[in-house]
N, C-alpha and C. Protein backbone atom coordinates (compact mmCIF):
# COMPACT_ATOMS: atom_id res chain seq x y z
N UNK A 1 9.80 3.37 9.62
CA UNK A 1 8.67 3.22 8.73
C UNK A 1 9.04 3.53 7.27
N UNK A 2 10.17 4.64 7.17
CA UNK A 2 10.23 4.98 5.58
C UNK A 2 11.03 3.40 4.96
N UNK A 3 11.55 2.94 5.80
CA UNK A 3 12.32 1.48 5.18
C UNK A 3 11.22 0.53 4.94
N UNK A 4 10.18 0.17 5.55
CA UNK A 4 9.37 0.10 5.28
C UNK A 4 8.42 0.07 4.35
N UNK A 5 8.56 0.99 3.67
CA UNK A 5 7.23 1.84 3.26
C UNK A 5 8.24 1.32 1.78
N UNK A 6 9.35 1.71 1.74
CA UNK A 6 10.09 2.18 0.65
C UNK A 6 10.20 0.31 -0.05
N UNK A 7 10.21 -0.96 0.89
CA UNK A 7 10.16 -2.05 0.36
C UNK A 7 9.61 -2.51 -0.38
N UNK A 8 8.01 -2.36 0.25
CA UNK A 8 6.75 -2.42 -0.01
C UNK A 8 6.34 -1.96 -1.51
N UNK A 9 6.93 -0.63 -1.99
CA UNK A 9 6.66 -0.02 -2.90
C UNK A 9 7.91 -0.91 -3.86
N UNK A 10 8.67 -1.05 -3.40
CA UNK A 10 9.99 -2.37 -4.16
C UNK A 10 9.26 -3.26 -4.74
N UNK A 11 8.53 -3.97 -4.06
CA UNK A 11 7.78 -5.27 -4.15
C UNK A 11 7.08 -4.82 -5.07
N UNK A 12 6.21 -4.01 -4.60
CA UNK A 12 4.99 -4.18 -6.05
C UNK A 12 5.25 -3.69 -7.14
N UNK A 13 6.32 -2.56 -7.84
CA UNK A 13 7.29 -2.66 -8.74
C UNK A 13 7.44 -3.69 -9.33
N UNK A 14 8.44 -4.44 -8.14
CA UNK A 14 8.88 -5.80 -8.79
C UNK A 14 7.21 -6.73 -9.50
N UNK A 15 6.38 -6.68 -9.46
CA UNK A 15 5.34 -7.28 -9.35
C UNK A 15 4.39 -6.65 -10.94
N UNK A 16 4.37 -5.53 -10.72
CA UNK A 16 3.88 -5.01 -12.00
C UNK A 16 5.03 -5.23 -12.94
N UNK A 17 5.91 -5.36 -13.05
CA UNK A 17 7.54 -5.67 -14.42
C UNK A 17 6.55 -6.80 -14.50
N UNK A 18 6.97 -7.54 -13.58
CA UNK A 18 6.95 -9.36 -13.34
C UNK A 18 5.41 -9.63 -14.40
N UNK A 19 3.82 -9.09 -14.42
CA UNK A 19 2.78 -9.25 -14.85
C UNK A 19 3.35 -8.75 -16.39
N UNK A 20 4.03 -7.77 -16.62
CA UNK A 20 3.95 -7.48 -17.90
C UNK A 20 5.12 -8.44 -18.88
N UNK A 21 6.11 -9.02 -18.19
CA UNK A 21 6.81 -9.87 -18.70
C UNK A 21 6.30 -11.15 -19.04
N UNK A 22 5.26 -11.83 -18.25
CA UNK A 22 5.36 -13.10 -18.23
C UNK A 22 3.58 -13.60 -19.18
N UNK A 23 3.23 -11.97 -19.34
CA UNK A 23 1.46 -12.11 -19.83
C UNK A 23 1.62 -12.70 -21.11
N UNK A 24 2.78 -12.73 -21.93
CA UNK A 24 2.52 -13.23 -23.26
C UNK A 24 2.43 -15.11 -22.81
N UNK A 25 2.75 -15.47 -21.22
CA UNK A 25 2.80 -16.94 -21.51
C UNK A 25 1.57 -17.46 -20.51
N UNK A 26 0.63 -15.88 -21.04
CA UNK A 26 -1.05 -16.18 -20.13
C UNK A 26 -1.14 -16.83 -18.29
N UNK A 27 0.23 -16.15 -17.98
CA UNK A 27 0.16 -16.08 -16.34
C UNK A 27 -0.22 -14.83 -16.08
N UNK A 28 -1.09 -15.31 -14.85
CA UNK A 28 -1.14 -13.82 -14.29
C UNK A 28 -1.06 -13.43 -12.57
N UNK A 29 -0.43 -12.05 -12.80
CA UNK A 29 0.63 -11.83 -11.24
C UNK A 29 -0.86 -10.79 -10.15
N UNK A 30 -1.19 -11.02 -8.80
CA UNK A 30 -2.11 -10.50 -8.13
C UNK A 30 -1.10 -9.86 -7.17
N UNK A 31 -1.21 -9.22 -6.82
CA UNK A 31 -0.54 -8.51 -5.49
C UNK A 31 -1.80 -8.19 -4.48
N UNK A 32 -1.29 -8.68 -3.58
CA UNK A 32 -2.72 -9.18 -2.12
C UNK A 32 -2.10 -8.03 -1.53
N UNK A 33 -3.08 -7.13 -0.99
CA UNK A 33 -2.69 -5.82 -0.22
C UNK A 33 -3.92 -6.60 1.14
N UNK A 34 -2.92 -7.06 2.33
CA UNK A 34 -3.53 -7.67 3.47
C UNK A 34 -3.58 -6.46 4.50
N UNK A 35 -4.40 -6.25 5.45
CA UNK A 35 -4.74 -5.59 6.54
C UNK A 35 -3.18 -4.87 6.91
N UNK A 36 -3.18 -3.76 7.79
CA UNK A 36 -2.07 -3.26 8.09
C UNK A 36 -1.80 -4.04 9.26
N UNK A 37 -2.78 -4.78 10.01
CA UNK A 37 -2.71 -5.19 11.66
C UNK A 37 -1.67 -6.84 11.15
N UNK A 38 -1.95 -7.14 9.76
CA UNK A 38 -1.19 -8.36 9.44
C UNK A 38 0.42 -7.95 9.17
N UNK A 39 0.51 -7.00 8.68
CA UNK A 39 1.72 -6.80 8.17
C UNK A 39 2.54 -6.02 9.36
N UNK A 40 2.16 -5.49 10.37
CA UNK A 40 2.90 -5.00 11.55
C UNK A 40 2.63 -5.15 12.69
N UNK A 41 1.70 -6.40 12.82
CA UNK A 41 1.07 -6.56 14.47
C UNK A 41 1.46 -7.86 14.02
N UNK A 42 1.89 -8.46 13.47
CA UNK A 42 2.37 -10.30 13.41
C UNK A 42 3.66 -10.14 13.11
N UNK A 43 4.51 -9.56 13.21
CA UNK A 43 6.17 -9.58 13.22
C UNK A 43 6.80 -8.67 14.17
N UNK A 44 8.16 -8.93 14.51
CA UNK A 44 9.18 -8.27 15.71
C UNK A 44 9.05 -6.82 14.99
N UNK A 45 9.07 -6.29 16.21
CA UNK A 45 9.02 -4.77 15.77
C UNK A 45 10.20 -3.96 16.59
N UNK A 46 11.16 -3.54 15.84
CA UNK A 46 12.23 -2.98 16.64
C UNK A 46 12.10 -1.15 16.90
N UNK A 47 12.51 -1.00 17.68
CA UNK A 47 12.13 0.57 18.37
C UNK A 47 13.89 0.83 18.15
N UNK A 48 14.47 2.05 17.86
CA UNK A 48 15.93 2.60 17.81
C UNK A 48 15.69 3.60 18.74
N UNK A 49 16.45 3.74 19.68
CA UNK A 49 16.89 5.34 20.12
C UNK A 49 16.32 6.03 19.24
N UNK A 50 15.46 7.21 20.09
CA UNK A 50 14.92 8.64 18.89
C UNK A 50 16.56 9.37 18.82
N UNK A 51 15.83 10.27 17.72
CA UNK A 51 17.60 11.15 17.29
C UNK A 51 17.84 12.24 18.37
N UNK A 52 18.86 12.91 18.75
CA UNK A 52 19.08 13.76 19.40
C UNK A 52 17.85 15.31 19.22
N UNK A 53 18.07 15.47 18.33
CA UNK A 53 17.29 16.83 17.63
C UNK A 53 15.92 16.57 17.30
N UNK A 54 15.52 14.76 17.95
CA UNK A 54 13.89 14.93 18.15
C UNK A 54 13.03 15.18 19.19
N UNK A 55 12.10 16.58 18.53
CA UNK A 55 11.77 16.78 19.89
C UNK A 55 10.46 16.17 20.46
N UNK A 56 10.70 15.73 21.67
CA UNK A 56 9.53 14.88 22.40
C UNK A 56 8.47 15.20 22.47
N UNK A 57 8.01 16.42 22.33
CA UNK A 57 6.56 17.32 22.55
C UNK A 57 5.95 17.66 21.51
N UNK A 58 6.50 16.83 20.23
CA UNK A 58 5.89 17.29 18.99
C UNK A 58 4.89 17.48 18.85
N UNK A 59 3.90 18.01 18.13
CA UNK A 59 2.76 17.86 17.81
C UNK A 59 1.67 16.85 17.20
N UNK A 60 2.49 16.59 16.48
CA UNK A 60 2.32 15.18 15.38
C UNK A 60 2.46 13.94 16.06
N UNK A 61 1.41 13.00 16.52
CA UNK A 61 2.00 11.80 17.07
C UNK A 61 3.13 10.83 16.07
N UNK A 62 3.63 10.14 16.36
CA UNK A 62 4.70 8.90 15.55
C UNK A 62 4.69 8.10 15.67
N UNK A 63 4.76 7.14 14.56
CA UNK A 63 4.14 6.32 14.28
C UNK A 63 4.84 5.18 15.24
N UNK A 64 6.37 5.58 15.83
CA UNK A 64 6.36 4.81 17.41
C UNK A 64 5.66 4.89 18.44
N UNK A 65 5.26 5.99 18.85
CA UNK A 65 4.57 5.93 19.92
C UNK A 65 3.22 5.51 20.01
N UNK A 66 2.60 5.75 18.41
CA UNK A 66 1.44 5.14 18.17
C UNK A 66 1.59 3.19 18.78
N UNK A 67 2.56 2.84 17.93
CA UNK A 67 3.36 1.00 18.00
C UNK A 67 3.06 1.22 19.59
N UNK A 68 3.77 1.48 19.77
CA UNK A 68 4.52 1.78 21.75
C UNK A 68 2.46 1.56 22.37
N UNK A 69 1.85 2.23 22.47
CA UNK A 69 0.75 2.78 22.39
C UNK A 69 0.03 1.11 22.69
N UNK A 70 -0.48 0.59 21.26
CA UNK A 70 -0.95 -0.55 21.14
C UNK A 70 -0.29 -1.42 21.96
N UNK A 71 1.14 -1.89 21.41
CA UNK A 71 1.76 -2.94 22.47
C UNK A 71 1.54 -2.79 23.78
N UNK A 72 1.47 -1.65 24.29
CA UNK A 72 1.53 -1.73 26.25
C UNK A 72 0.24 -1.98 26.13
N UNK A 73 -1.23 -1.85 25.52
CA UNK A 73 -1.98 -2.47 25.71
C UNK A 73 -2.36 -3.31 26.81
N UNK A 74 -1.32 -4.86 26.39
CA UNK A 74 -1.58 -6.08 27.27
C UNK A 74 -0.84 -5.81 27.63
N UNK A 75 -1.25 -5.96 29.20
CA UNK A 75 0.07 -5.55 30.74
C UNK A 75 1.10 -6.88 30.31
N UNK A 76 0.87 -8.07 30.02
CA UNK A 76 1.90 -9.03 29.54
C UNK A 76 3.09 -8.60 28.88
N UNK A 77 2.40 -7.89 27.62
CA UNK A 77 3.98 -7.39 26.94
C UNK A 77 4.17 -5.73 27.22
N UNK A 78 3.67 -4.92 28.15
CA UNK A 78 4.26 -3.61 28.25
C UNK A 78 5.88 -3.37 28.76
N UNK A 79 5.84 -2.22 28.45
CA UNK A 79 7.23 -2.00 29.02
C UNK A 79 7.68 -0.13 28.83
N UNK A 80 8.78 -0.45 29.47
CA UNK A 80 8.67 1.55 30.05
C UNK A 80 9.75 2.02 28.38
N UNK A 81 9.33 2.89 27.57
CA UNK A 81 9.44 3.62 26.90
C UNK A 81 11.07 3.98 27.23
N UNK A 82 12.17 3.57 26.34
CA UNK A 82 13.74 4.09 26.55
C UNK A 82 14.12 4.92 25.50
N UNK A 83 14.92 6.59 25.60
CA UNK A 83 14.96 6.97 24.78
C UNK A 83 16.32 6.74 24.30
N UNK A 84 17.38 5.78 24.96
CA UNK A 84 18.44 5.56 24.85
C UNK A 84 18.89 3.96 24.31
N UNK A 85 17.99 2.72 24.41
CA UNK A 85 18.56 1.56 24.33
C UNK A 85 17.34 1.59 22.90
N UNK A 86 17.95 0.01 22.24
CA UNK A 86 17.01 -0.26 21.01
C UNK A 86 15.92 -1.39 21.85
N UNK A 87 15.17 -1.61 21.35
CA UNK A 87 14.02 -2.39 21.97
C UNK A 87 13.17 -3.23 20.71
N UNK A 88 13.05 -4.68 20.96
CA UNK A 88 12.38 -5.49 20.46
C UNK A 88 11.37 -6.21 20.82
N UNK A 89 10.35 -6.12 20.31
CA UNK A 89 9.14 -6.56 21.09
C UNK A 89 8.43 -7.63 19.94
N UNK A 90 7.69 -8.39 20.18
CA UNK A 90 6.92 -9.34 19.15
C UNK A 90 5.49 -8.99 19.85
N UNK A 91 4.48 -8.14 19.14
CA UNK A 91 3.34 -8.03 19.36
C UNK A 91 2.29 -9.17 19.90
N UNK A 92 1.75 -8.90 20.72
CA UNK A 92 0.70 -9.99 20.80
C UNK A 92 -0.38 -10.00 21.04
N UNK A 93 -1.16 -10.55 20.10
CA UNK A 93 -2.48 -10.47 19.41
C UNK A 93 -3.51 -11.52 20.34
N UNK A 94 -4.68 -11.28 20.44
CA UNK A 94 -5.65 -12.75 21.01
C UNK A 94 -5.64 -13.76 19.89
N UNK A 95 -5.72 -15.29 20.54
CA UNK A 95 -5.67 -16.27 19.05
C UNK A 95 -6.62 -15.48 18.09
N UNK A 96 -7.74 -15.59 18.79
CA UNK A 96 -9.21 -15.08 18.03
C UNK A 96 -8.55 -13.56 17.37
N UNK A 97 -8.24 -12.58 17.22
CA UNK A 97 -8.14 -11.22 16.72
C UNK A 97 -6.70 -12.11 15.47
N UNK A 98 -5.89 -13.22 15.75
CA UNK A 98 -4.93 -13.43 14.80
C UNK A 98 -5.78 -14.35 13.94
N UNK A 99 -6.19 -15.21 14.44
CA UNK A 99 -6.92 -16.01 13.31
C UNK A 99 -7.88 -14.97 12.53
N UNK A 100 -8.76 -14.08 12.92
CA UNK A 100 -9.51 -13.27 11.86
C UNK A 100 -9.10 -12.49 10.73
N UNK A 101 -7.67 -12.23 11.50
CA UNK A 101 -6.72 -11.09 10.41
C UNK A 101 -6.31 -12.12 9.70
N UNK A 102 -5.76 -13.37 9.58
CA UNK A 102 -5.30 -14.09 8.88
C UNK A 102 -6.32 -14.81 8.09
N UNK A 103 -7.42 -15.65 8.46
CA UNK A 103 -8.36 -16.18 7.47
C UNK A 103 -9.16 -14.57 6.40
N UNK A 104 -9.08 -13.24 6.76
CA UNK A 104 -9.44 -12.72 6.12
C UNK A 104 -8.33 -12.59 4.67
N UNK A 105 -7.06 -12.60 4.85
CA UNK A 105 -5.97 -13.10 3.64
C UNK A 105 -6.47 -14.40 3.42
N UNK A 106 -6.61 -15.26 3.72
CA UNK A 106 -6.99 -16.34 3.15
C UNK A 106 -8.37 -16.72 2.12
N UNK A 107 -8.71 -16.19 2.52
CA UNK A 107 -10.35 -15.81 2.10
C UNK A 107 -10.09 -15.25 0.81
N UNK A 108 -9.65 -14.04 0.44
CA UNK A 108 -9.18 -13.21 -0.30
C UNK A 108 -8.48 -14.00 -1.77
N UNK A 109 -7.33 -14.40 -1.18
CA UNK A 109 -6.58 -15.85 -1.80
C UNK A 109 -7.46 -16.52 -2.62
N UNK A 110 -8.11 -17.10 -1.53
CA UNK A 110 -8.98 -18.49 -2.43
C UNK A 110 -10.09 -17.73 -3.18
N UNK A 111 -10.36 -16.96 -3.11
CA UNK A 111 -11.66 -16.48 -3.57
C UNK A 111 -11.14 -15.90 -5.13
N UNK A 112 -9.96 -15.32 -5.44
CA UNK A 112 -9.00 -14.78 -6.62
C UNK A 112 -8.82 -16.00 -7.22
N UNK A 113 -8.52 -16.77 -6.60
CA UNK A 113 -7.37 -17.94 -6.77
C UNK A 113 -8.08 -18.55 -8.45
N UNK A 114 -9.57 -18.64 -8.11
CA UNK A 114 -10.18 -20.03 -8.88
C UNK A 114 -10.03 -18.88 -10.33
N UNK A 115 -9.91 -17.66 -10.62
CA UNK A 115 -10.43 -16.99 -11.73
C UNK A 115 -10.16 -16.80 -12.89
N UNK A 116 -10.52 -16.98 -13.60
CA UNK A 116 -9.49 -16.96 -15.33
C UNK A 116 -8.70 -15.81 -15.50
N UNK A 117 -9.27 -14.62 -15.92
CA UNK A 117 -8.71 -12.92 -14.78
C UNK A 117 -8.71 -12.69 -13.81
N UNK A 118 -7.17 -12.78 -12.92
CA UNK A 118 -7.60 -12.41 -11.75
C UNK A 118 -7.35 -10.87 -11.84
N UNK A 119 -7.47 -10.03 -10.88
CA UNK A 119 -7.30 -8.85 -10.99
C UNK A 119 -5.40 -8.38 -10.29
N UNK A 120 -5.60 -7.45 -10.99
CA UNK A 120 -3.96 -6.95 -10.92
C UNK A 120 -3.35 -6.96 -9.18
N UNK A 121 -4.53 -6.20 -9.10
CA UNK A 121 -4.17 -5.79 -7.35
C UNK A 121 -5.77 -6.31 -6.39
N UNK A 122 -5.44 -6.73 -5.31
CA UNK A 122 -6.36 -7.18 -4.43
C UNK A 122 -6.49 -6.60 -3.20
N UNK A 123 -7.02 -5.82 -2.46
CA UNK A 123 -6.88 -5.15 -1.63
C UNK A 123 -8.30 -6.66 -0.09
N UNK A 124 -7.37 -6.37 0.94
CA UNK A 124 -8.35 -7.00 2.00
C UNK A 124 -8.58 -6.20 3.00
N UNK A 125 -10.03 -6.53 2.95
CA UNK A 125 -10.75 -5.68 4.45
C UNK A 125 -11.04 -4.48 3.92
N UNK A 126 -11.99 -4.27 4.55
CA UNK A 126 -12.96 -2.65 4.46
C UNK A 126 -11.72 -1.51 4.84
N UNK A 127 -11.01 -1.65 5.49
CA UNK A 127 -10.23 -0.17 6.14
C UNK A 127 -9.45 -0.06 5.00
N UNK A 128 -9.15 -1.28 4.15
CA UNK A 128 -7.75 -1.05 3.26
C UNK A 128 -8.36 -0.26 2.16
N UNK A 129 -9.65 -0.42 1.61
CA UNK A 129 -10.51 -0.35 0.31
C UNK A 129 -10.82 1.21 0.32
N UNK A 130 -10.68 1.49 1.90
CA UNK A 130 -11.20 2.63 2.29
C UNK A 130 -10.50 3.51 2.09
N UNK A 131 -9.06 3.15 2.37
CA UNK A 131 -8.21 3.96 2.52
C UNK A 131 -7.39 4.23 1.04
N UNK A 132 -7.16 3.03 0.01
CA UNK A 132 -6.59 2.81 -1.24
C UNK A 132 -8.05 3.94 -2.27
N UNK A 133 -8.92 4.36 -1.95
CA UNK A 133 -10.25 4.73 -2.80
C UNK A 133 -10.19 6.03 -2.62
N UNK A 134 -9.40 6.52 -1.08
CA UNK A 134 -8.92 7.89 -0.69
C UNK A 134 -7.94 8.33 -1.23
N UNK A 135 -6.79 7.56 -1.71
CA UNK A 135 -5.78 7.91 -1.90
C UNK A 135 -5.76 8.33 -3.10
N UNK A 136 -6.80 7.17 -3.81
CA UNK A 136 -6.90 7.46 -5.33
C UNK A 136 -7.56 9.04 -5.69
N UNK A 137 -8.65 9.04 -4.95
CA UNK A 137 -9.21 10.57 -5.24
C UNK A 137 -8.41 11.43 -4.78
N UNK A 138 -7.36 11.64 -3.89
CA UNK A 138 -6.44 12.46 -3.43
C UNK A 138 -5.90 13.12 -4.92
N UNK A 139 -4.85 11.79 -5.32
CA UNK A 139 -3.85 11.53 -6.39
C UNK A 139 -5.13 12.18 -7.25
N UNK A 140 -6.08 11.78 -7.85
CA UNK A 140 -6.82 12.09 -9.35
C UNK A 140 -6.79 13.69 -9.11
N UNK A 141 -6.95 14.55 -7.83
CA UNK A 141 -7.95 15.88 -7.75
C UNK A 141 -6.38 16.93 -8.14
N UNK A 142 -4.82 15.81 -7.28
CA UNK A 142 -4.14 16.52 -7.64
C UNK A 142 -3.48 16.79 -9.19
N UNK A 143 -3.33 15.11 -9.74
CA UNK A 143 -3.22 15.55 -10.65
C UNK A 143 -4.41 16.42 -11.79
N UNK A 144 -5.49 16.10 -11.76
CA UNK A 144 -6.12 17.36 -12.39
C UNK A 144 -5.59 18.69 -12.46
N UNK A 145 -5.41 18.75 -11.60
CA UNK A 145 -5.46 20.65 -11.12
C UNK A 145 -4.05 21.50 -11.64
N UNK A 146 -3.10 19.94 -11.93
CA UNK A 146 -2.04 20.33 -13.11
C UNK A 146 -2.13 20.00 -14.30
N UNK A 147 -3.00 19.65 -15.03
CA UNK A 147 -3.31 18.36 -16.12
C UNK A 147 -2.28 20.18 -17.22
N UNK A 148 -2.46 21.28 -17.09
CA UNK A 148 -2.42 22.19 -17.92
C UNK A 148 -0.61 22.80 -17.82
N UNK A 149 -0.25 22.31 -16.73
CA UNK A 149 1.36 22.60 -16.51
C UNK A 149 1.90 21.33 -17.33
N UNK A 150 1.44 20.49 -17.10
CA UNK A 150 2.02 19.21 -17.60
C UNK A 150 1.86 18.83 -19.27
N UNK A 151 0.88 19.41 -19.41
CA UNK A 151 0.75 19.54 -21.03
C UNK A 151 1.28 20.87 -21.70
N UNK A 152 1.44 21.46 -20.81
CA UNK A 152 2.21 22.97 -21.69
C UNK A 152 4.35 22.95 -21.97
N UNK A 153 4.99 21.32 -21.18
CA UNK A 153 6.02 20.95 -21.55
C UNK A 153 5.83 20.46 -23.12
N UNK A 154 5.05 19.93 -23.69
CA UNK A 154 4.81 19.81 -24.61
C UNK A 154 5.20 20.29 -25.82
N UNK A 155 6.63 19.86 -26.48
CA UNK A 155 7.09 20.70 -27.86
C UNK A 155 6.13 20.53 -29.28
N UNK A 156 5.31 19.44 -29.38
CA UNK A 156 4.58 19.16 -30.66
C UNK A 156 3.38 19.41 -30.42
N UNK A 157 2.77 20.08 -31.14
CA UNK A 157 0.92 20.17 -31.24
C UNK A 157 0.74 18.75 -31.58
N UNK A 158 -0.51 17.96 -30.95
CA UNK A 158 -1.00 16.93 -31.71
C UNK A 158 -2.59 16.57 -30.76
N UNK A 159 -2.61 15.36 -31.31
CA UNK A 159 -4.10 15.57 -31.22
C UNK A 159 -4.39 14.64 -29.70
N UNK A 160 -3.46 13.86 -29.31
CA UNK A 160 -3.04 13.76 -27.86
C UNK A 160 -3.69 14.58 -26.62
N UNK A 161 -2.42 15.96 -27.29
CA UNK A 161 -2.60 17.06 -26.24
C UNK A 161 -3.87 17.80 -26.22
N UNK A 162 -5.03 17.03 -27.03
CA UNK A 162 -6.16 18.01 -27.28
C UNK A 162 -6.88 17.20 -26.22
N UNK A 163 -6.77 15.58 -26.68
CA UNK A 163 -7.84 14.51 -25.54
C UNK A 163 -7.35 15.26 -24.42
N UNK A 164 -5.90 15.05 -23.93
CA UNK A 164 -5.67 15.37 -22.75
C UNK A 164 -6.49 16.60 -21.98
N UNK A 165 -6.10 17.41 -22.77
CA UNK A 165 -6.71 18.74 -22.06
C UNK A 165 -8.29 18.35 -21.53
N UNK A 166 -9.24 17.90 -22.30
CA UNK A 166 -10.03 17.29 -21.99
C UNK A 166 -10.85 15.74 -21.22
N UNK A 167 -9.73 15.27 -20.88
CA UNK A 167 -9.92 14.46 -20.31
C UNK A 167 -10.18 13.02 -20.50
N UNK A 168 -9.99 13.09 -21.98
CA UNK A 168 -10.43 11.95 -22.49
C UNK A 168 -9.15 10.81 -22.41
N UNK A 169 -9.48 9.48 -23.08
CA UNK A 169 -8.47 8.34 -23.00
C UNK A 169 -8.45 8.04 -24.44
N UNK A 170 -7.21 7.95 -25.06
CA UNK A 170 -6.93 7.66 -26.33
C UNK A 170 -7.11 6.21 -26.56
N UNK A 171 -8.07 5.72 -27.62
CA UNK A 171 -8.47 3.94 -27.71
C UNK A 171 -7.49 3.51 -28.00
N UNK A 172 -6.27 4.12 -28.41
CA UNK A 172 -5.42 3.04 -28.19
C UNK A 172 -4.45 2.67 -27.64
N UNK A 173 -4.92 3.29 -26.20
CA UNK A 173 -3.89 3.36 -25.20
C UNK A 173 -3.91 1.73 -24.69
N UNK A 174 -2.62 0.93 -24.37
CA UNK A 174 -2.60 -0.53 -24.15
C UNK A 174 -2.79 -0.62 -22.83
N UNK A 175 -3.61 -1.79 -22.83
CA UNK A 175 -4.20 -1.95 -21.46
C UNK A 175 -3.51 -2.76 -20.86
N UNK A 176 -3.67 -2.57 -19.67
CA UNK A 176 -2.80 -2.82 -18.45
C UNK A 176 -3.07 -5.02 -18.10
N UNK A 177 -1.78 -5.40 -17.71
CA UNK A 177 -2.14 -6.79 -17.47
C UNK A 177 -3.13 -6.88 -16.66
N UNK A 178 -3.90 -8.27 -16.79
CA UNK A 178 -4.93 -8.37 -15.42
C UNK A 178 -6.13 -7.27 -15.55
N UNK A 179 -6.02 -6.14 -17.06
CA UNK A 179 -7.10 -5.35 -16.75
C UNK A 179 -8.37 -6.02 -17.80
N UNK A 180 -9.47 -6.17 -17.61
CA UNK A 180 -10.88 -6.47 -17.98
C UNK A 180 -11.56 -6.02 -19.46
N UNK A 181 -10.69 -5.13 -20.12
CA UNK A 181 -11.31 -3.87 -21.14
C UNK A 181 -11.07 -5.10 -22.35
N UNK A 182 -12.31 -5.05 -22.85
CA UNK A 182 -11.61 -5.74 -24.58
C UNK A 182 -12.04 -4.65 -25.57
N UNK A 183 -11.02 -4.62 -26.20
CA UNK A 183 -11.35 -4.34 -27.89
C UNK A 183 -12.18 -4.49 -28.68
């Protein structure tokens, strides 16, 4: 999962450069954040041998056995759990449960598609909105709660570090591609 995880965050990198390079020639870049059931229940999913020094009784479920979990699901594709061989499986979904996850990206798509601004980032489906709106208040409460460590690196007094402390946004901070704010 961290290979994974670590791509993903590659990509949309690559994606925010890509919007800020190309805005002076009035293109604009969306990054579609699709269901998690699209992005790991519609491709081969390989299982490795666990490591020696993992222990089986953890506390914490993982995010294999969670995989493992779903797939045996349908008695069609189950299979007995090896802690020694690698294992490849291709998930399988009902037409009906793949076509919904997929016309809901589609939907999404066309619905961005027609717009003069589209927006930077697009998130699909209620669980994703749910979960990206959590993360954000996570991230905002933590960084708050340092806003005063982070401004006390600070070698110059200025009038910056005064908004900051307070919370404010300097007008002439440049706005982000794809963002809505005019001048």
């Amino acid at each position: 999962m961290p290979i994974y995880t670590s791509a993903i965050w590659a990509l949309e990198g690559y994606c925010d450069s890509l919007a800020y390079e190309i805005a002076p020639f009035n293109i604009k870049v969306t990054i579609v954040q699709p269901n998690k059931e699209i992005q790991s229940l519609t491709n081969r999913i390989i299982f490795v041998p666990q490591l020696h020094n993992d222990d089986p009784e953890a506390p914490a479920p993982r995010i294999r056995d969670m995989l493992a979990n779903v797939l045996n699901a349908d008695p069609e594709t189950a299979v007995e759990p090896s802690a020694t061989e690698v294992q490849s499986r291709y998930p399988r979904l009902s037409a009906a449960a793949t076509d919904r996850l997929v016309m809901e990206t589609v939907h999404a798509l066309t619905a961005i598609g027609g717009h003069e601004n589209p927006p930077a980032r697009h998130i699909v489906g209620f669980e994703g909105a749910i979960a990206v709106k959590e993360k954000l208040r996570t991230v905002t409460e933590e960084l708050e709660e340092f806003v005063d460590t982070s401004i006390s690196v600070d070698i110059f007094e200025s009038a910056l570090k005064a908004e900051a402390r307070e919370g404010k946004v300097p007008a002439s901070s440049p706005a982000a591609p794809g963002s809505t704010s005019s001048a």
